[in-house]
C-alpha atoms as a PDB file:
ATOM      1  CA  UNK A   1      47.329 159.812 191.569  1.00  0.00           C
ATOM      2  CA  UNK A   2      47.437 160.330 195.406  1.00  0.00           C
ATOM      3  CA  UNK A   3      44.765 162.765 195.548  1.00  0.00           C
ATOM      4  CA  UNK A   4      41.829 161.835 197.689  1.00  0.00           C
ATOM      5  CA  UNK A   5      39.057 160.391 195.232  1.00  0.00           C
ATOM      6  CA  UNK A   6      36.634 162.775 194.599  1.00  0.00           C
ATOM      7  CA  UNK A   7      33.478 163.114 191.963  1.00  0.00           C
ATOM      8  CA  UNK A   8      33.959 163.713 188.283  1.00  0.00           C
ATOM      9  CA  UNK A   9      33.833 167.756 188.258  1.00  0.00           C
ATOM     10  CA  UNK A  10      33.765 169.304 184.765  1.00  0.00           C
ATOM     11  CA  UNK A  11      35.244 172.590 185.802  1.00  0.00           C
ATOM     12  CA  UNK A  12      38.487 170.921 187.187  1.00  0.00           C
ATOM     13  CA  UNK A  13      39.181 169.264 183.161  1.00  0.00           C
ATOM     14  CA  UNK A  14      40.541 172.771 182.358  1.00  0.00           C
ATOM     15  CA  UNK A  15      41.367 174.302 185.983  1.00  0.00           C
ATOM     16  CA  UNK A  16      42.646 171.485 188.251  1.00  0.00           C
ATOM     17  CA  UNK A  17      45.884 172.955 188.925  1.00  0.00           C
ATOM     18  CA  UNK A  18      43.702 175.629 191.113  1.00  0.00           C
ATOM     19  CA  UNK A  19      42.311 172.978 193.034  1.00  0.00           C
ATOM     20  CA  UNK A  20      44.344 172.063 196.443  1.00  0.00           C
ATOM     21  CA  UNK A  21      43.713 168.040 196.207  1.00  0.00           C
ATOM     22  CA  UNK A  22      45.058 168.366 192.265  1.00  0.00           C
ATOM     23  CA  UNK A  23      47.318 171.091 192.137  1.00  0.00           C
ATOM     24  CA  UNK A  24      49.248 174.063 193.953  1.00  0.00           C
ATOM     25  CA  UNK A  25      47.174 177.813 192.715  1.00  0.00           C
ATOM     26  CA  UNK A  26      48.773 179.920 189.975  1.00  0.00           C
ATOM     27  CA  UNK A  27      51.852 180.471 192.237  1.00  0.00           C
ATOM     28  CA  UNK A  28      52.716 176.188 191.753  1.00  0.00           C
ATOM     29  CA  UNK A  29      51.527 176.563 187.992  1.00  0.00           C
ATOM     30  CA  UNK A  30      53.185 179.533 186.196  1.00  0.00           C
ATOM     31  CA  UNK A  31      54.896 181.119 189.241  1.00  0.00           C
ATOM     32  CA  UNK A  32      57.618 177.900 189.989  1.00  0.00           C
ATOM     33  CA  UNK A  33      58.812 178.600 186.341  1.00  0.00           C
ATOM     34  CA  UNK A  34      59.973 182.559 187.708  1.00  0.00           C
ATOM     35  CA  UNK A  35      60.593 181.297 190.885  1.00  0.00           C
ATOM     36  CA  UNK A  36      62.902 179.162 189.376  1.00  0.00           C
ATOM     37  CA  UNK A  37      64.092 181.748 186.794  1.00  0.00           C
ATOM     38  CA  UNK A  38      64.978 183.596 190.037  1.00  0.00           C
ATOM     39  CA  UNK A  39      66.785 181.360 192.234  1.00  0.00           C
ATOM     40  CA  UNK A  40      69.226 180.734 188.727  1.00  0.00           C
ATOM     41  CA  UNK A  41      69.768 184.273 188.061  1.00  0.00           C
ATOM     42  CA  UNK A  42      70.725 184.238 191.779  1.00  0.00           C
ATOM     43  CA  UNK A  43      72.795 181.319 192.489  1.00  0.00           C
ATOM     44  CA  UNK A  44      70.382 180.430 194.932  1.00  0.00           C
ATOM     45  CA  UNK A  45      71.310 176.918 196.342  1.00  0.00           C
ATOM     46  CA  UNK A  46      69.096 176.480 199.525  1.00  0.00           C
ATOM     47  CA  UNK A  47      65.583 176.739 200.754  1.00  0.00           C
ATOM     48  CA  UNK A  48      65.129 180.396 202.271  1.00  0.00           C
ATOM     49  CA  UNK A  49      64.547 181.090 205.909  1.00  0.00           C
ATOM     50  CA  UNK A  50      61.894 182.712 205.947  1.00  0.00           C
ATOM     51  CA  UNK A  51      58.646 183.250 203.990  1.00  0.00           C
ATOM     52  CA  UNK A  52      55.135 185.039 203.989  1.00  0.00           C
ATOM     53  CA  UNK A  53      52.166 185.134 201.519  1.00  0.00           C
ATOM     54  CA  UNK A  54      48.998 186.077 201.645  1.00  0.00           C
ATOM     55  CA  UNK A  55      46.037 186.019 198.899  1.00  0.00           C
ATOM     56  CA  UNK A  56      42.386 186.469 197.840  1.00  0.00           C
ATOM     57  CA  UNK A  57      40.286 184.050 195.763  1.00  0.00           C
ATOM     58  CA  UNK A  58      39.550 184.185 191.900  1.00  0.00           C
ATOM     59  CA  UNK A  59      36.934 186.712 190.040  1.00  0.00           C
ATOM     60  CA  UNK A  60      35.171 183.451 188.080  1.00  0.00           C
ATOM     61  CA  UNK A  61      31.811 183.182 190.609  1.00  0.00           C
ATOM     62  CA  UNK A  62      31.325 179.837 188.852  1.00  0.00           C
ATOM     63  CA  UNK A  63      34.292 178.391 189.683  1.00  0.00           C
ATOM     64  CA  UNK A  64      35.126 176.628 192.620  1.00  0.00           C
ATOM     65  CA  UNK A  65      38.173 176.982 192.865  1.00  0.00           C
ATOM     66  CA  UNK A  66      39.731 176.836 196.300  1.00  0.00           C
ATOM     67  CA  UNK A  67      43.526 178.174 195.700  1.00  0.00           C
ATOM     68  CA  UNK A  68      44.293 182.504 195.732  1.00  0.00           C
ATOM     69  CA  UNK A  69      43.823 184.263 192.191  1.00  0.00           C
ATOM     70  CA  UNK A  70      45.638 187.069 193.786  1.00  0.00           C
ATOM     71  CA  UNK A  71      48.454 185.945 196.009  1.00  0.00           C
ATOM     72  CA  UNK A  72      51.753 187.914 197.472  1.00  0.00           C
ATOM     73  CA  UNK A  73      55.022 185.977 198.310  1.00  0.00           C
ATOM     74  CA  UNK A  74      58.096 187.073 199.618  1.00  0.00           C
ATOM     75  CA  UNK A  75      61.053 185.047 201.714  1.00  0.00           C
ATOM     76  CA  UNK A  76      64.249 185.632 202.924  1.00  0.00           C
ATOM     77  CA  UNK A  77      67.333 183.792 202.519  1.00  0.00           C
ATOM     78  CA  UNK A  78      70.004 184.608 204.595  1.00  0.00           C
ATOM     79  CA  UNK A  79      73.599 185.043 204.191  1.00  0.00           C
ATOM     80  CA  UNK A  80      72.895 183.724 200.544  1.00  0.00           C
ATOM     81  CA  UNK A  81      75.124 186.414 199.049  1.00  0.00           C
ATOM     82  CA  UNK A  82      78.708 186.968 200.730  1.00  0.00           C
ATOM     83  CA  UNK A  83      76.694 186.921 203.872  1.00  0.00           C
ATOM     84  CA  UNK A  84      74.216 189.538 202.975  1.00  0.00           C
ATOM     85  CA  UNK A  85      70.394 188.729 202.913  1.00  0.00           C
ATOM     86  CA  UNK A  86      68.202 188.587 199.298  1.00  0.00           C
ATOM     87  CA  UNK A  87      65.029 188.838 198.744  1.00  0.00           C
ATOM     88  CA  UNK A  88      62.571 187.388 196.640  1.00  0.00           C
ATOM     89  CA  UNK A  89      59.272 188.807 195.928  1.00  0.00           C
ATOM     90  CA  UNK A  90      56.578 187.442 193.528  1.00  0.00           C
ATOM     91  CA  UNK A  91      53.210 187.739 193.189  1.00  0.00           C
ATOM     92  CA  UNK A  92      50.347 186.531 191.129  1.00  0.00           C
ATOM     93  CA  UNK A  93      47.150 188.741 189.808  1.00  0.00           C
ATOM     94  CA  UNK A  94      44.278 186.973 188.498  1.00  0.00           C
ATOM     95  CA  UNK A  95      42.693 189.434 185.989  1.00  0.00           C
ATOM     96  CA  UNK A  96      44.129 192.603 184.319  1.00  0.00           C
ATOM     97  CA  UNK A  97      47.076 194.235 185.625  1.00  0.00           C
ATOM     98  CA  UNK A  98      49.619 196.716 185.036  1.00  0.00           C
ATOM     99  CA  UNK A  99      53.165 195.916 183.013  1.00  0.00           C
ATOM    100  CA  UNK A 100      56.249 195.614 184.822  1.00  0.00           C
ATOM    101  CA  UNK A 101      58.747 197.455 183.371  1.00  0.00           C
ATOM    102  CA  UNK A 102      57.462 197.134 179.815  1.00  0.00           C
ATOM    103  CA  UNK A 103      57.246 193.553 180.748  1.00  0.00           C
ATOM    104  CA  UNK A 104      53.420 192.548 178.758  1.00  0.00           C
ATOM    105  CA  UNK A 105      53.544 195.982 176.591  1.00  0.00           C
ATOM    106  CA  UNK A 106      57.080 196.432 174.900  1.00  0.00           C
ATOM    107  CA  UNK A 107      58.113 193.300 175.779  1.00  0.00           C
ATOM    108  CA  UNK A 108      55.223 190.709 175.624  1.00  0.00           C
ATOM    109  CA  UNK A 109      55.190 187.104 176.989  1.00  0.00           C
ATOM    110  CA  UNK A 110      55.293 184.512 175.051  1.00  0.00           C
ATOM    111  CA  UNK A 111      51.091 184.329 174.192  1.00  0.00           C
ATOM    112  CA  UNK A 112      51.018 187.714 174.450  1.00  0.00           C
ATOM    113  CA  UNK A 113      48.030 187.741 176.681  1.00  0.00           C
ATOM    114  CA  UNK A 114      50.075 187.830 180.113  1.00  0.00           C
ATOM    115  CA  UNK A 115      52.297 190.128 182.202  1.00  0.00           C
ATOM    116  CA  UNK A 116      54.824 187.331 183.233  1.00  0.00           C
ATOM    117  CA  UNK A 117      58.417 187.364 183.739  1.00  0.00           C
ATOM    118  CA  UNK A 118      61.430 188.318 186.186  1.00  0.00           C
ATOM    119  CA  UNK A 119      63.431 191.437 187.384  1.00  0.00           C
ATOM    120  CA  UNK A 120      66.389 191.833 188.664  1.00  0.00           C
ATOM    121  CA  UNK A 121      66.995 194.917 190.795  1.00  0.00           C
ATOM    122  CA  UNK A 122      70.744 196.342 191.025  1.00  0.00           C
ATOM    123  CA  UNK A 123      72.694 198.611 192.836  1.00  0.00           C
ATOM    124  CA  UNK A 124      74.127 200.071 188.445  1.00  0.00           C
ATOM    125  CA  UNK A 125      70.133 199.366 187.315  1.00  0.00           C
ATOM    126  CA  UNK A 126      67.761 196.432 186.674  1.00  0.00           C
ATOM    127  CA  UNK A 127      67.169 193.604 184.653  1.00  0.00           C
ATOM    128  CA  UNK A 128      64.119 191.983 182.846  1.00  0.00           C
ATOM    129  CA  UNK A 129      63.704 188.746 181.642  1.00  0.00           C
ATOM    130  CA  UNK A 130      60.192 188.846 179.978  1.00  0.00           C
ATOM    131  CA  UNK A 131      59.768 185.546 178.088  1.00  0.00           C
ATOM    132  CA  UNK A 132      62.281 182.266 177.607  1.00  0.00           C
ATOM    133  CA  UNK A 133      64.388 183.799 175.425  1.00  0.00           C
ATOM    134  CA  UNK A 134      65.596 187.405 175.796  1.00  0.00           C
ATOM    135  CA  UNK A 135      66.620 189.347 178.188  1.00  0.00           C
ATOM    136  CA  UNK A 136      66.825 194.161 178.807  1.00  0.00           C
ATOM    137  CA  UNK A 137      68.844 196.028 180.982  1.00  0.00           C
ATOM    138  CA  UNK A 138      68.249 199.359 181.905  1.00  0.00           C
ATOM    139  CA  UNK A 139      71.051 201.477 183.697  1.00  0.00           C
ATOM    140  CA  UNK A 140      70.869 204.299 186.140  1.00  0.00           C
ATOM    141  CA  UNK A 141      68.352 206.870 187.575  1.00  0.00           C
ATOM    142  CA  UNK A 142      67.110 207.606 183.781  1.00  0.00           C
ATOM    143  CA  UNK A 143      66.971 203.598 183.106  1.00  0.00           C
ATOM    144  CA  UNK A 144      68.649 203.991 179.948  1.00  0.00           C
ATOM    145  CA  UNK A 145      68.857 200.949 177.838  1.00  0.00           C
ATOM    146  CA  UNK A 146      71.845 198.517 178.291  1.00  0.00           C
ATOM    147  CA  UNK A 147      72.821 195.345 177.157  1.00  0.00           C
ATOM    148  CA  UNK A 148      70.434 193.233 176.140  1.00  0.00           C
ATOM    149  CA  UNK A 149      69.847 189.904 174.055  1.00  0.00           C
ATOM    150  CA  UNK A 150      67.138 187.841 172.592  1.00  0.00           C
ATOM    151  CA  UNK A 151      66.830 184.712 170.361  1.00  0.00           C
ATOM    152  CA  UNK A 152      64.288 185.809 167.631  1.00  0.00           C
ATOM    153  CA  UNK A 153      61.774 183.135 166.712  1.00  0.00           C
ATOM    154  CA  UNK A 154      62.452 180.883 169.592  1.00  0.00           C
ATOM    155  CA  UNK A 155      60.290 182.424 172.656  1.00  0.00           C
ATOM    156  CA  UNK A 156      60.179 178.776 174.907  1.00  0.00           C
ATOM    157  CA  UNK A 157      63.930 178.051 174.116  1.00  0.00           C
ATOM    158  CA  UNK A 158      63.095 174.717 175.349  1.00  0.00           C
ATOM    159  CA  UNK A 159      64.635 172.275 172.187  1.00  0.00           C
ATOM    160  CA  UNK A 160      67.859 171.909 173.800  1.00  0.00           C
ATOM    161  CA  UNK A 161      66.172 170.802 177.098  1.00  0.00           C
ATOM    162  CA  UNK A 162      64.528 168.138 175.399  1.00  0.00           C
ATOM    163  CA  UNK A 163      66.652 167.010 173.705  1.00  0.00           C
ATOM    164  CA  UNK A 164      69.426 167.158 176.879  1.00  0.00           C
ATOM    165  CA  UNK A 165      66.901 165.260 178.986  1.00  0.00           C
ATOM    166  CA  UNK A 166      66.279 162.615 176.583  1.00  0.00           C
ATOM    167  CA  UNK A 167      69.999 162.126 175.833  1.00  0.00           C
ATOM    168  CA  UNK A 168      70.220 161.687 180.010  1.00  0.00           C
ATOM    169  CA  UNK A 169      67.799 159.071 179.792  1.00  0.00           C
ATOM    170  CA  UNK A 170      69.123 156.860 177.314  1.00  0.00           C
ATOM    171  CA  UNK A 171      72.414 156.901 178.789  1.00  0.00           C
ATOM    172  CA  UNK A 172      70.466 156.067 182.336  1.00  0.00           C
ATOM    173  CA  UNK A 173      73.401 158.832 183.538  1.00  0.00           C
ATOM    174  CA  UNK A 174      71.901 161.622 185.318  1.00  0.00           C
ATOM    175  CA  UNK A 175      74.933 163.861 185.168  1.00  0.00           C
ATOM    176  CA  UNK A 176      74.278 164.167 182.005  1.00  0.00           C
ATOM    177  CA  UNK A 177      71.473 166.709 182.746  1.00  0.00           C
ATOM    178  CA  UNK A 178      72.048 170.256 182.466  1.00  0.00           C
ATOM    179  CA  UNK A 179      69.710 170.517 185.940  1.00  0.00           C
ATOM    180  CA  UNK A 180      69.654 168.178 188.054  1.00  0.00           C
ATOM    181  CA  UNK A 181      66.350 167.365 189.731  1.00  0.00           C
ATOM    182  CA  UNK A 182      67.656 168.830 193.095  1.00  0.00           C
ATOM    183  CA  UNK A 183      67.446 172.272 191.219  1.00  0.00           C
ATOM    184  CA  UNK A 184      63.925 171.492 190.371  1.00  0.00           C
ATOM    185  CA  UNK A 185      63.000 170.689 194.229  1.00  0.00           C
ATOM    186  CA  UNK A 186      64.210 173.917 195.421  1.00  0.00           C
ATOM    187  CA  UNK A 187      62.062 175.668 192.939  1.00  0.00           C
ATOM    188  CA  UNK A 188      58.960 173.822 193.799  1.00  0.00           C
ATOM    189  CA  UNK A 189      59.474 174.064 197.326  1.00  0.00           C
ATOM    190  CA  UNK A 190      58.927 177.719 197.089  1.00  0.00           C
ATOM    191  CA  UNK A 191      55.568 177.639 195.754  1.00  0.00           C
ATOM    192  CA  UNK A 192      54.923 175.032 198.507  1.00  0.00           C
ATOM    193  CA  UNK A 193      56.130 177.177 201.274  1.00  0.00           C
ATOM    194  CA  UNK A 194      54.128 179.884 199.975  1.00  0.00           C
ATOM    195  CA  UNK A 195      51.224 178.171 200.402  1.00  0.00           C
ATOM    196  CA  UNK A 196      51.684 176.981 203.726  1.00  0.00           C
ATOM    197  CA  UNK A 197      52.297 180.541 204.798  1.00  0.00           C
ATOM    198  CA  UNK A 198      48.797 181.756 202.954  1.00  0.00           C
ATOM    199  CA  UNK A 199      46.867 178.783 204.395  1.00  0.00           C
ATOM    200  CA  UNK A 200      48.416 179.978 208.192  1.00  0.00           C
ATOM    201  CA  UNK A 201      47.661 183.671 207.359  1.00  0.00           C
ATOM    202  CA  UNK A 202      51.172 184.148 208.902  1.00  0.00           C
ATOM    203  CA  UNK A 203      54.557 184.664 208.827  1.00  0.00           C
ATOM    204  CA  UNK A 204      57.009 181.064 209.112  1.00  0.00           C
ATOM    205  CA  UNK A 205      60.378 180.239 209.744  1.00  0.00           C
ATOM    206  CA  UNK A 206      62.156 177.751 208.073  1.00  0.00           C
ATOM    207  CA  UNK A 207      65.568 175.594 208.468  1.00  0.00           C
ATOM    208  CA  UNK A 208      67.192 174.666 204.987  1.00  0.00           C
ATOM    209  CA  UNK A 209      68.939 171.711 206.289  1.00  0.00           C
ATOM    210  CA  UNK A 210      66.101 169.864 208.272  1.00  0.00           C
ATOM    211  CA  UNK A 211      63.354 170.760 205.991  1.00  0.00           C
ATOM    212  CA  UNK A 212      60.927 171.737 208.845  1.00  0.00           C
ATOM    213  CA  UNK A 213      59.607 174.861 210.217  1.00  0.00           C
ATOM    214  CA  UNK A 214      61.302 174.840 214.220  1.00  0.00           C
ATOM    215  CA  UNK A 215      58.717 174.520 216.249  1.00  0.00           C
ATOM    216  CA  UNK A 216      56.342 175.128 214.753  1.00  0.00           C
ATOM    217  CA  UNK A 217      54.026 171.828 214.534  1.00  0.00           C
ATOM    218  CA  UNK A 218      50.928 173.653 213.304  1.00  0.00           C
ATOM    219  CA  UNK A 219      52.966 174.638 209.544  1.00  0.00           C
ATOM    220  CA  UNK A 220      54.966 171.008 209.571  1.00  0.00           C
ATOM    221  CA  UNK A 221      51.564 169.276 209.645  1.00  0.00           C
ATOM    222  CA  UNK A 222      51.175 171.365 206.251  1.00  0.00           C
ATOM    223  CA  UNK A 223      54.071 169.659 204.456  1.00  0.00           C
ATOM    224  CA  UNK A 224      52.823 166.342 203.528  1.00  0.00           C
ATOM    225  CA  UNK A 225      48.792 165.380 203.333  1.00  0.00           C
ATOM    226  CA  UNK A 226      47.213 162.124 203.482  1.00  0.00           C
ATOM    227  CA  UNK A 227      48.211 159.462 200.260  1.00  0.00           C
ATOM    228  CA  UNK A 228      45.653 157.717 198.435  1.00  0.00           C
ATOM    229  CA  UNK A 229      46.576 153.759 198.520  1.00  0.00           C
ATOM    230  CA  UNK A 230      48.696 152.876 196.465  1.00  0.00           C
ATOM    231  CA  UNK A 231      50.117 155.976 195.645  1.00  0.00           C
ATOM    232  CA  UNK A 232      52.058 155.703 198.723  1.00  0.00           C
ATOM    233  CA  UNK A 233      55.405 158.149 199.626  1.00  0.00           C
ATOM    234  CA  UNK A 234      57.470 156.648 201.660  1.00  0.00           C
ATOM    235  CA  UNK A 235      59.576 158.727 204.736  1.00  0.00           C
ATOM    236  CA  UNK A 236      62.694 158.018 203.012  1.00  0.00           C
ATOM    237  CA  UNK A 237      63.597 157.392 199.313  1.00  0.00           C
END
């Protein structure tokens, strides 16, 4: 791909996606799938304004992995909702952690090893969505259960996906898909800005429409790298 070539390295076979030339942390691996999760449950349709994340490195000594284990990200959009501001918090823990509100107890993810999932805070209560496939509501100051939904046996719920996306491609008609891949690069970019703001150790501000951080040269350097020949992007596709 358009990594830079490096040395065969036996620890990345399992772990490249925590490597920056291969991949982007645990926030671009598991956390784009909430992230994304998120900016659905929110109607999201932009890039936010602003973002900020910082992070610490992984507990494996052996590893050399150069991406945050633990990491904290949070961003603003503005005016996304009727003109009021959102936002969106997430954060990543490499090693044990706590539930979040039942979310890896009660209501396990889908290997049952990990706390992972979304909530939804609420002016009537909040909502979790701990897997694919179900989701809890829990309603006023004593959080009593409200309505709630799950499709038993089916934690990925990802058949119909599949089997949408494949349908899109032999009809070479891309409004066929239930997403389109727009959807998917406002998801990513999150991780992405996430990252930049880590790597700067700082606060940035970002414009939705230009895709650049005004004036601020230091974090635009930050969102491309250097392409391996031939794996070449070009400025416009």
């Amino acid at each position: 791909g358009p990594a830079a070539f490096e040395p065969y390295n036996t620890l990345a076979v399992q772990r490249w996606r925590f490597l920056k030339s291969f991949g982007n942390g645990e926030i671009g691996d598991q956390g784009v799938h909430q992230l994304d999760m998120i900016r659905w449950g929110l109607g999201l349709k932009t890039h936010p304004n602003r973002a900020q994340s910082f992070g610490t490195f992984n507990f494996r000594a052996t590893s050399d992995e150069d991406t945050p284990g633990q990491q904290v990200f949070a961003c603003l959009y503005e005016g996304a909702d009727e003109g009021r501001d959102l936002i969106v918090e997430f954060e990543t823990r490499d090693g044990y952690t706590n539930d979040e509100g039942g979310m890896g107890t009660k209501y396990p993810f889908v290997d049952q090893h990990n706390v992972c999932g979304v909530i939804f805070l609420g002016t009537e209560g909040y909502m979790i969505i701990p897997d694919y496939s179900s989701y809890h509501t829990f309603l006023g100051p004593k959080r009593e259960p409200g309505p709630s939904a799950s499709v038993p046996g089916a934690p990925m719920m990802d058949l119909d996906q599949f089997q949408n996306w494949v349908k899109a491609i032999r009809a070479r008609d891309y409004k066929l898909l239930t997403a389109d891949i727009a959807e998917g690069a406002l998801s990513s970019a999150l991780p992405h800005l996430a990252n930049i703001a880590c790597q700067l150790k700082r606060s940035v501000t970002f414009d939705p429409k230009t895709e650049q951080f005004p004036g601020d040269e230091e974090a635009n350097r930050l969102l491309t790298r250097d392409y391996r020949k031939p794996y070449l992007l070009p400025e416009e596709v």
